[in-house]
Protein backbone atom coordinates (compact mmCIF):
# COMPACT_ATOMS: atom_id res chain seq x y z
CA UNK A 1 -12.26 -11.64 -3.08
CA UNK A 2 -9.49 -13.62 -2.42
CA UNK A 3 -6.01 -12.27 -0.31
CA UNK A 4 -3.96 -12.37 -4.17
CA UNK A 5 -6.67 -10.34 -5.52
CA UNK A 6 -7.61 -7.97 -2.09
CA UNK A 7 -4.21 -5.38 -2.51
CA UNK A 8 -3.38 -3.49 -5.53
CA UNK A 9 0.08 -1.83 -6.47
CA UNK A 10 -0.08 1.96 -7.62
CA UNK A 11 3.25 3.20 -7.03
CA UNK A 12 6.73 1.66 -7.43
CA UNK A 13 10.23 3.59 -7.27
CA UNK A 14 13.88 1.72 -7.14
CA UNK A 15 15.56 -1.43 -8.21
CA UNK A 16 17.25 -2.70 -5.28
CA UNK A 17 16.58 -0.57 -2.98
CA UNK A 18 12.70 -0.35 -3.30
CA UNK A 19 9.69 1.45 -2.42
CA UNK A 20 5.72 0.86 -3.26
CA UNK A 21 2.16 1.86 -2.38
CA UNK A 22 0.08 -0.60 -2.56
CA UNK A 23 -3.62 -0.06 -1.83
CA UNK A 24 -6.62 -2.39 0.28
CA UNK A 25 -8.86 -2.67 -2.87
CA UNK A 26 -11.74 -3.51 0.58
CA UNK A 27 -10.93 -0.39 2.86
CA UNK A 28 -8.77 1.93 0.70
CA UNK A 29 -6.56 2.09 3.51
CA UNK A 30 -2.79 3.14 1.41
CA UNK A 31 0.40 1.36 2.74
CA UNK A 32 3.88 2.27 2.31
CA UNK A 33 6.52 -0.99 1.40
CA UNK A 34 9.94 -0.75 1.46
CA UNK A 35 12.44 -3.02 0.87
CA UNK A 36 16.29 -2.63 0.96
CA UNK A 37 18.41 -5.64 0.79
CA UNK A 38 17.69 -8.45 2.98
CA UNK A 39 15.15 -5.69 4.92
CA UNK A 40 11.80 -5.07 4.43
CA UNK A 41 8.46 -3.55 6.08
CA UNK A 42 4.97 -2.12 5.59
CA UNK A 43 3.14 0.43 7.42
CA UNK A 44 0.17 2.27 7.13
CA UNK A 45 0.29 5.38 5.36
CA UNK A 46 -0.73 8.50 7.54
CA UNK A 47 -2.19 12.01 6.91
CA UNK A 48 -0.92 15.18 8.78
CA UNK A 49 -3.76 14.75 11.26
CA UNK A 50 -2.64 11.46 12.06
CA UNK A 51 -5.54 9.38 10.58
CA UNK A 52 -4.82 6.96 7.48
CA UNK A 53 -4.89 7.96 3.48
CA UNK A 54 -8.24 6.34 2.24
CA UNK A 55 -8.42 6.19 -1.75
CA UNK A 56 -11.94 6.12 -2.58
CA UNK A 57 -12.96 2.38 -3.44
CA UNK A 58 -13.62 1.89 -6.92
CA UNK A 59 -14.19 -1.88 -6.16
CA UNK A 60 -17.27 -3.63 -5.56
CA UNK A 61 -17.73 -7.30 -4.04
């Protein structure tokens, strides 16, 4: 699996002031995008616990 083909993009909201969740199609681990003019960053998504949102893996190397 190459690095194009290892993240996957299930939610997008905005034009120029954006937001996405893309997903680790290897670990499931969900991260949060946003971008807002010349300003952007990515973090980890997190539960209430603290721990990070897993999607199950429907992906198999």
């Amino acid at each position: 699996m190459g690095t194009a083909d290892r993240f996957e993009k299930v939610y997008k909201q905005g034009i120029t002031t954006v937001t996405e969740i893309w997903v680790d199609k290897k670990t499931g681990v969900n991260y949060l995008y946003h971008l807002d003019g010349y300003s952007g960053g990515l973090t980890p998504l997190i539960d209430r616990e603290g721990k990070p949102v897993i999607s199950p893996l429907e992906y198999h190397e």
